[in-house]
N, C-alpha and C. Protein backbone atom coordinates (compact mmCIF):
# COMPACT_ATOMS: atom_id res chain seq x y z
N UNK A 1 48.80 -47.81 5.33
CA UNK A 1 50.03 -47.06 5.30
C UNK A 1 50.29 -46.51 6.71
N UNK A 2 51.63 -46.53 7.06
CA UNK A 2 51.88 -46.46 8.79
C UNK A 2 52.11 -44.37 8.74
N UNK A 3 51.77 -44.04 9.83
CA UNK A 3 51.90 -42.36 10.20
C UNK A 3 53.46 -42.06 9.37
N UNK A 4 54.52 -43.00 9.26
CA UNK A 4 55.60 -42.20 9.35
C UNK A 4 55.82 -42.50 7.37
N UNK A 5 55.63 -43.75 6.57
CA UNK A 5 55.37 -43.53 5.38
C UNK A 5 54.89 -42.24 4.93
N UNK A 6 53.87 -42.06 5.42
CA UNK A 6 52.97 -40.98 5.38
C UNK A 6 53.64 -39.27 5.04
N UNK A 7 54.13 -39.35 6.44
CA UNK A 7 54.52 -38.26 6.49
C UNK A 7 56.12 -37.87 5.47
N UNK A 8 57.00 -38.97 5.67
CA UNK A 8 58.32 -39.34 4.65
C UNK A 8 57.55 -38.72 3.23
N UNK A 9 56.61 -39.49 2.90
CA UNK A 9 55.73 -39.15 1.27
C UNK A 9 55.63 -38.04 1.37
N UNK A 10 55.00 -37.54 2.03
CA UNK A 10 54.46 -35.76 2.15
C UNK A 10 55.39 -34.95 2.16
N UNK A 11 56.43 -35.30 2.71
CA UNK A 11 58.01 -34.44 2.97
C UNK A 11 58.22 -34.37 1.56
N UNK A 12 58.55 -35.51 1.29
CA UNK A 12 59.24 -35.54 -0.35
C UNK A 12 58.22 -34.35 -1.39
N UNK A 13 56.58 -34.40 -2.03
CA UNK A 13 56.36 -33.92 -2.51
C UNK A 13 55.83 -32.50 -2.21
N UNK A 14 56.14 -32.05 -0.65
CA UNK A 14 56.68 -30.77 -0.32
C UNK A 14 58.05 -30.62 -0.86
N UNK A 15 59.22 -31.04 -1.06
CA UNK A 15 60.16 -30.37 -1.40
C UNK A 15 59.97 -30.05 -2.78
N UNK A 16 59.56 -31.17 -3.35
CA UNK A 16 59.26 -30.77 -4.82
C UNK A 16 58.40 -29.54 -5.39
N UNK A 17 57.54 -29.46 -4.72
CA UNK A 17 56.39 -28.14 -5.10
C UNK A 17 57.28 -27.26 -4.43
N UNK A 18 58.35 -26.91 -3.26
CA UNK A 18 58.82 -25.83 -3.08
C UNK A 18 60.15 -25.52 -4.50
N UNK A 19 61.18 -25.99 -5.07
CA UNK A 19 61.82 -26.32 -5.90
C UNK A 19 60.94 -26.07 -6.73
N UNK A 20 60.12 -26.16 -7.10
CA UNK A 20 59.01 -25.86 -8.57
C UNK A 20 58.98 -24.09 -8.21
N UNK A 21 58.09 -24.03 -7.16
CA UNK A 21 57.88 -22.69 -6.82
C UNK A 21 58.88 -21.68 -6.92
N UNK A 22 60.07 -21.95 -6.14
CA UNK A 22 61.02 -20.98 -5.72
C UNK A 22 61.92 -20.87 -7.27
N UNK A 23 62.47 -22.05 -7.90
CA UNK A 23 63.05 -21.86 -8.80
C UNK A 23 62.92 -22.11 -10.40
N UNK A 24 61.73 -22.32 -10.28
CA UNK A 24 61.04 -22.54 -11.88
C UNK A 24 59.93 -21.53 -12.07
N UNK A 25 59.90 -20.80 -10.73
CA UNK A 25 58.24 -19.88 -10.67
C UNK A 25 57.31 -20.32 -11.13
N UNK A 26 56.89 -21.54 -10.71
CA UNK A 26 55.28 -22.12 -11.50
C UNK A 26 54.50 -21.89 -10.00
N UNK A 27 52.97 -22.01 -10.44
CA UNK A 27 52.45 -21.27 -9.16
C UNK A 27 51.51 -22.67 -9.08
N UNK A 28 50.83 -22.61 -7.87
CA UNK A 28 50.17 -23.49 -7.62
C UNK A 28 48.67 -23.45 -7.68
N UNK A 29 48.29 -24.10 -8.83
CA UNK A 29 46.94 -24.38 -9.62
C UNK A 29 45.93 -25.28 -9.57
N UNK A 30 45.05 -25.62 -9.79
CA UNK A 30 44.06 -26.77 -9.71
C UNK A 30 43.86 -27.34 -11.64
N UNK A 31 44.54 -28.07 -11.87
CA UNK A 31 44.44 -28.07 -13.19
C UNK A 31 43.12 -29.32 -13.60
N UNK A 32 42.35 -29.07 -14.42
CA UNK A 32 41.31 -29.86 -14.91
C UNK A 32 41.83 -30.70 -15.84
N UNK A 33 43.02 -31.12 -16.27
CA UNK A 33 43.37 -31.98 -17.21
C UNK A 33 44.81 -31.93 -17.25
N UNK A 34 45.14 -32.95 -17.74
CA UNK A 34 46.75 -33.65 -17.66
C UNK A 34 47.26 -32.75 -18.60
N UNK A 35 46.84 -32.12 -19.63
CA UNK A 35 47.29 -31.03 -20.65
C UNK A 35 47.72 -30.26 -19.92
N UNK A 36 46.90 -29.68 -18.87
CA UNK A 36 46.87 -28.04 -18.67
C UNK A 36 47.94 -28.19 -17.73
N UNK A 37 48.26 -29.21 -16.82
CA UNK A 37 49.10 -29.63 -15.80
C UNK A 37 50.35 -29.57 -16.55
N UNK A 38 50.56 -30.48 -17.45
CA UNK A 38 51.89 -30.34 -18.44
C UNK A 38 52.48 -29.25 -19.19
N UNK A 39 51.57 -28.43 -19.57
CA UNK A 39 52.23 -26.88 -20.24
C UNK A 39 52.84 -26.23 -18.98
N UNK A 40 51.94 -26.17 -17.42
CA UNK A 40 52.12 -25.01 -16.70
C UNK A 40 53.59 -25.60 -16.48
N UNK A 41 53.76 -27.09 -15.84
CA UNK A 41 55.13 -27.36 -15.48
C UNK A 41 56.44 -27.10 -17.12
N UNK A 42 55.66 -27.48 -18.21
CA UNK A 42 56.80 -26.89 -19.01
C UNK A 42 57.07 -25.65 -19.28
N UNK A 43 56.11 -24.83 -19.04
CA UNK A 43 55.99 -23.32 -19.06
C UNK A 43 57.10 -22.70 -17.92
N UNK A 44 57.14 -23.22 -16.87
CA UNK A 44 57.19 -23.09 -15.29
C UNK A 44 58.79 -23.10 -16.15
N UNK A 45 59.31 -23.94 -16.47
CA UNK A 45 60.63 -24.75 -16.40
C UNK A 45 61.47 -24.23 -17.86
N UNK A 46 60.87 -23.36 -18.65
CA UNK A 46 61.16 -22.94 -19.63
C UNK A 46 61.84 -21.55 -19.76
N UNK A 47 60.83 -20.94 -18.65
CA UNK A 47 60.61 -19.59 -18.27
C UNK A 47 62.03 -19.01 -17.21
């Protein structure tokens, strides 16, 4: 993968975790399972 893919990718799922953060208030977690990952973002987005 070339430096600028790279960085393009990283841009993108920075905007997304900021947009999660700022306007769904979900916080940023280490989740141990695809469950726990899926409530916080439906929780996040509910709330």
């Amino acid at each position: 993968m070339k430096m600028e893919d790279f960085i393009r990718e990283n841009m993108g799922i920075e905007t997304i975790n900021d947009e999660l953060k700022n306007h769904c208030q979900v916080e940023h977690a280490r989740h141990r399972s695809v469950n726990n990952f899926m409530i916080n973002i439906l929780g996040g987005l509910t709330a």
